[in-house]
Protein backbone atom coordinates (compact mmCIF):
# COMPACT_ATOMS: atom_id res chain seq x y z
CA UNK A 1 99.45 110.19 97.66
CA UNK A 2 101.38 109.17 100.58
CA UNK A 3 99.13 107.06 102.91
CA UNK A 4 100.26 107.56 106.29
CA UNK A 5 99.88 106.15 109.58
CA UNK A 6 101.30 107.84 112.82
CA UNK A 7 101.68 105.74 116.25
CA UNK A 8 102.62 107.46 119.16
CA UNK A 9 101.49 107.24 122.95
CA UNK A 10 101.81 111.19 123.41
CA UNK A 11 98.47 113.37 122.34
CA UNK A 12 100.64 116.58 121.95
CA UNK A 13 103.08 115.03 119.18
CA UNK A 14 100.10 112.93 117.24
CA UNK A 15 98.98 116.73 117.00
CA UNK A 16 102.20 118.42 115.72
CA UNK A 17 102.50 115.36 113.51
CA UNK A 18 99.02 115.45 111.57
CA UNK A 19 99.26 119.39 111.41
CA UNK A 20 102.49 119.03 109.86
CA UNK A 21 100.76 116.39 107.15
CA UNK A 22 97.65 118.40 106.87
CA UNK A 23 99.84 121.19 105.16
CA UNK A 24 101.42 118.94 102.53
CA UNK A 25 98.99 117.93 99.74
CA UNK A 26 100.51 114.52 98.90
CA UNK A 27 100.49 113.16 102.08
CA UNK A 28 97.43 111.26 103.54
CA UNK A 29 96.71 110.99 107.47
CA UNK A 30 94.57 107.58 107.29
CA UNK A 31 94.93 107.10 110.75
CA UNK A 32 96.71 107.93 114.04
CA UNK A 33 96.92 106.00 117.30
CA UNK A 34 98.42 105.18 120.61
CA UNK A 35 100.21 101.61 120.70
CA UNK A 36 101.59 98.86 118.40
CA UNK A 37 98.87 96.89 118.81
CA UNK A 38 96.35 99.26 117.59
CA UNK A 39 98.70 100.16 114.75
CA UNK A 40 99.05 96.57 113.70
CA UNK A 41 95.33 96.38 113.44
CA UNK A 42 95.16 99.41 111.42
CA UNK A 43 97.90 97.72 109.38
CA UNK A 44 95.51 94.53 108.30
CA UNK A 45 93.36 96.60 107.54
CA UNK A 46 94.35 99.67 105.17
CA UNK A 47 97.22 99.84 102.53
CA UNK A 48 99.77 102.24 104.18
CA UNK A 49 102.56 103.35 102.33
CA UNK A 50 104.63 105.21 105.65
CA UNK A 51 104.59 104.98 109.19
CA UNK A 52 105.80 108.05 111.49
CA UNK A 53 106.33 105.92 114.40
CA UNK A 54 107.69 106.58 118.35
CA UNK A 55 109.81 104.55 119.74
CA UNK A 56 109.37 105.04 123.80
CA UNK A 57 105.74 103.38 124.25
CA UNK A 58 103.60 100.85 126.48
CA UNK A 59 103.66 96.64 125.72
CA UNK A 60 105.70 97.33 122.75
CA UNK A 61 108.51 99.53 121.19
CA UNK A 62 108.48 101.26 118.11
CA UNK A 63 111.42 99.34 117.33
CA UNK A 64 110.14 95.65 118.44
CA UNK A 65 107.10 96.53 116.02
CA UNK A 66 109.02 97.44 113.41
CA UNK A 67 111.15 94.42 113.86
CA UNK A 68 107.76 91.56 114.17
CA UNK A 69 106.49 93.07 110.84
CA UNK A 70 107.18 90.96 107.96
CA UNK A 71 106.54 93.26 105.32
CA UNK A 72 106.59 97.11 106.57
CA UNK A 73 105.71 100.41 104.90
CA UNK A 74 108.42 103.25 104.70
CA UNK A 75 109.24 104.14 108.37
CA UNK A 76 110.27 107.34 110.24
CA UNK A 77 111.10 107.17 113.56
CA UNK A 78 109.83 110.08 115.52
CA UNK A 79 111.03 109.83 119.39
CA UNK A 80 112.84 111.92 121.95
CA UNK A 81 115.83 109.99 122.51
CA UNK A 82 118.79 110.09 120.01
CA UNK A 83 120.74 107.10 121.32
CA UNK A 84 118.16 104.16 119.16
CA UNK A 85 118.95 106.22 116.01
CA UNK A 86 122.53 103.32 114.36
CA UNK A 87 119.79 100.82 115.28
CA UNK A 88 117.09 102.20 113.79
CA UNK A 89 119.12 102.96 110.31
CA UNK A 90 120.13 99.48 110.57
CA UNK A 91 116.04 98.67 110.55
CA UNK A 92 116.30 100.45 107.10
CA UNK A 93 114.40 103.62 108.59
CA UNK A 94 113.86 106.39 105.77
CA UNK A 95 114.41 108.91 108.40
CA UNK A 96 114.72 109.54 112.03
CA UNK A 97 113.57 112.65 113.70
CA UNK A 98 114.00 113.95 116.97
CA UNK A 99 111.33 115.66 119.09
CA UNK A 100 110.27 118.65 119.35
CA UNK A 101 109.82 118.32 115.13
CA UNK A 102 109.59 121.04 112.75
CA UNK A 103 107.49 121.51 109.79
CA UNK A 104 110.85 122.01 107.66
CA UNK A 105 112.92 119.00 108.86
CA UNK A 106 109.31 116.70 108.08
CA UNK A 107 109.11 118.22 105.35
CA UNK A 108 112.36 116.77 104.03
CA UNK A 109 111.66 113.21 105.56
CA UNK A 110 108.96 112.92 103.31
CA UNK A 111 110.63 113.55 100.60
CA UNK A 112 113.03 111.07 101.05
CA UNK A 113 110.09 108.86 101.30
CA UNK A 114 108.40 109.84 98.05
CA UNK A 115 111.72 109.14 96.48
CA UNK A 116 111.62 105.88 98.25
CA UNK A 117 108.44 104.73 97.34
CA UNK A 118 109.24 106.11 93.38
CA UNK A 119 112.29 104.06 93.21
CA UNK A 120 109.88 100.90 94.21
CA UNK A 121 107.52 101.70 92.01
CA UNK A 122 109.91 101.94 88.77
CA UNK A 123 111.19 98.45 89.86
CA UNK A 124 107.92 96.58 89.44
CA UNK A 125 107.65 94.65 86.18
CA UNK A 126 104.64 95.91 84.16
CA UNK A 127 103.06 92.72 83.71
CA UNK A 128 99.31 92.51 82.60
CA UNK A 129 98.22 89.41 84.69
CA UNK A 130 98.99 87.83 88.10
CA UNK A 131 98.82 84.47 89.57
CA UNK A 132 96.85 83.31 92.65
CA UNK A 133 95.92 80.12 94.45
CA UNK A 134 92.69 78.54 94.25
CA UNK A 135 91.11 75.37 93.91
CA UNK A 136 94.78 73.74 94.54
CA UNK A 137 96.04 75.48 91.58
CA UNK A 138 97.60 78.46 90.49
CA UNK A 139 95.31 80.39 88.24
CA UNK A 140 96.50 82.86 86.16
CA UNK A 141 94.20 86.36 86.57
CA UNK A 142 94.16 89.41 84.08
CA UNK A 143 94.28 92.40 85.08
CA UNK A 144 91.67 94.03 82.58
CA UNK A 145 89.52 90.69 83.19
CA UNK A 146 88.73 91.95 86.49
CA UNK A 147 85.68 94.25 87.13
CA UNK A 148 86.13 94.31 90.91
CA UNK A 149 87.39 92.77 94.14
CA UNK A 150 85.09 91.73 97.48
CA UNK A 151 87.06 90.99 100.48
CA UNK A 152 85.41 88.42 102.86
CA UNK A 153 87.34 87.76 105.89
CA UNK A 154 89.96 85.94 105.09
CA UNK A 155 89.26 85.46 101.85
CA UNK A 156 88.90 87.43 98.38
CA UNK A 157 86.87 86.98 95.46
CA UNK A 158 88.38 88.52 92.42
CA UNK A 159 85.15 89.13 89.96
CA UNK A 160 85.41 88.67 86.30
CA UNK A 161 82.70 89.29 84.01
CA UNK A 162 81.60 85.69 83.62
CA UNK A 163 83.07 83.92 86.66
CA UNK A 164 84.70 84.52 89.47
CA UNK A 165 88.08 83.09 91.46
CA UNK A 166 87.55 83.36 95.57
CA UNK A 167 91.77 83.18 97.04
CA UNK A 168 93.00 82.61 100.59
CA UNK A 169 94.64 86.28 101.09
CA UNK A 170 93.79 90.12 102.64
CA UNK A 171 92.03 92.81 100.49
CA UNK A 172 95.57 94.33 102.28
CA UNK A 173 97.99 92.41 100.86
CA UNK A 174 96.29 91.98 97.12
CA UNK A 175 95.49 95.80 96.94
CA UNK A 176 99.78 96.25 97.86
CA UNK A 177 100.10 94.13 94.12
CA UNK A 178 97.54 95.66 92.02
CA UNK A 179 98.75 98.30 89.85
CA UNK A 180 97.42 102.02 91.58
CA UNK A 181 97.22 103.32 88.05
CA UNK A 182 94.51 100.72 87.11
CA UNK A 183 92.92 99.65 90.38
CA UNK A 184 91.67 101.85 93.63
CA UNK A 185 90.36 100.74 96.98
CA UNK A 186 87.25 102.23 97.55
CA UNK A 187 85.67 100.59 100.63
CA UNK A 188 86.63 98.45 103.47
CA UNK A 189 85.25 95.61 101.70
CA UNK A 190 85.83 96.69 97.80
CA UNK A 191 88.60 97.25 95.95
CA UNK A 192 87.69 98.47 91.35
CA UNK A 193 89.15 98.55 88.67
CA UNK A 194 88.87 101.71 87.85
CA UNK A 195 88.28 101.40 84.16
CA UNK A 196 85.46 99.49 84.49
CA UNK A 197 83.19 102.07 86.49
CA UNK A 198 80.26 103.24 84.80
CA UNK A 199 79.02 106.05 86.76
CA UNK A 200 78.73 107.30 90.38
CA UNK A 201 75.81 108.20 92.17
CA UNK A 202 75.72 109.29 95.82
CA UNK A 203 78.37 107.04 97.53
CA UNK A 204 77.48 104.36 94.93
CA UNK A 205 79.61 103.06 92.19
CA UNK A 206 77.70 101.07 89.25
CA UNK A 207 79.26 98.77 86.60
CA UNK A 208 78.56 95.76 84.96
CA UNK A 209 78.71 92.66 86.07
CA UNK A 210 77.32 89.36 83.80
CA UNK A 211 75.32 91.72 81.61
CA UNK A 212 73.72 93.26 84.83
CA UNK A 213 74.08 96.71 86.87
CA UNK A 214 75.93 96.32 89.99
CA UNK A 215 76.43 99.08 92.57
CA UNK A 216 79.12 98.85 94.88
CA UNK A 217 79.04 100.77 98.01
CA UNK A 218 82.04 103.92 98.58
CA UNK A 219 83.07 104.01 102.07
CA UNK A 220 83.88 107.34 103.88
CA UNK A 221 87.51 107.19 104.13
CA UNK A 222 88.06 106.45 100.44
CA UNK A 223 85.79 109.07 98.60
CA UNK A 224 88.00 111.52 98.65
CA UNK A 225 91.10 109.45 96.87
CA UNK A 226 88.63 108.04 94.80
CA UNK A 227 87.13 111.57 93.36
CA UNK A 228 90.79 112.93 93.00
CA UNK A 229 91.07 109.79 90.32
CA UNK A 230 87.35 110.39 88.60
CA UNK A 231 88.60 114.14 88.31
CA UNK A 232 91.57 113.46 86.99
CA UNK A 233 89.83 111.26 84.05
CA UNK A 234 87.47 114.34 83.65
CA UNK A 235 87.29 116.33 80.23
């Protein structure tokens, strides 16, 4: 699933745009908006894998965001104007699409950004453990020790089944690392491992934690992903 994020000051193509996405089943409107600075907020705060982004809009350009971001998502450049499209290639923009935008020629953008986003994917060593800082060290975190993740501000605490290691990072930026196969955001606050879910009742999730139940809240946004997993495992 492609999670995608469009930005673009004009109602009418933030329209076309998420009508052309509802129509493609493996592509994921998590949110749209108006400005950079809205989109940058959306970006701290959800793991999104492309943006379809303008370039013509208030305070800041499409390209001058693209260009302050330190580690962007796949990128298509959506706009009216064909003369930013060398620059925008040189940005390494999967794709760059001129206005008024057809189903057919987004279709084939996002393929190029599934293929994108497979070629990453096959280049990630399949390690079973990670390392992160805490308590002036770096402590070395398996990934089938964890039973979940809580995000508190700034801060994450990674929950194992008998302790418990609290890191100076994003749920963002840990939930980019974790392996999708194994581990699934399912609230603002919450990321799972997914093998270590119990059972699911209402927009609850139970599992064990220190030989106790533990329910861990779904949010909205992420039931649906989430039940396209527990389906998946069904029999």
């Amino acid at each position: 699933m492609i999670r995608t994020l469009i930005v673009d000051d004009e109602p009418l193509a933030l329209q076309v745009l998420e009508n052309h996405i509802n129509q493609l089943p493996n592509v994921e409107l998590v949110a749209k908006c108006k400005n950079a600075i809205e989109a940058n907020r959306i970006l701290n705060e959800e793991k999104i894998d492309l943006i379809c982004l303008d370039i013509k809009m208030p305070q800041i350009t499409g390209i001058d965001f693209l260009k302050s971001l330190k580690n962007p998502p796949c990128v298509i450049f959506t706009t009216a104007y064909d003369k930013y499209a060398i620059e925008s290639y040189d940005l390494d923009a999967v794709d760059y699409l001129l206005k008024p935008i057809s189903f057919d020629r987004f279709f084939k953008a996002i393929n190029k950004v599934s293929d994108s986003l497979n070629s990453k994917n096959e280049s990630i060593v399949d390690d079973d453990y990670f390392y992160v800082k805490a308590d002036k060290k770096l402590m070395k975190v398996k990934y089938n020790d964890i039973i979940y993740i809580e995000g508190l501000k700034d801060y994450v605490i990674i929950r194992k089944d008998n302790s418990r290691v609290i890191t100076l990072q994003t749920m963002k930026s840990l939930d980019e690392k974790l392996p999708s196969k194994q581990f699934i955001r399912v609230h603002r606050s919450y990321i799972i491992n997914i093998d270590k879910i119990n059972s699911i009742m209402g927009n609850m999730i139970e599992v064990k934690e220190k030989g106790k139940e533990k329910l861990i809240p779904i949010g909205k946004n992420y039931k649906e992903e989430l039940m396209k997993v527990i389906e998946g495992k069904r029999i």
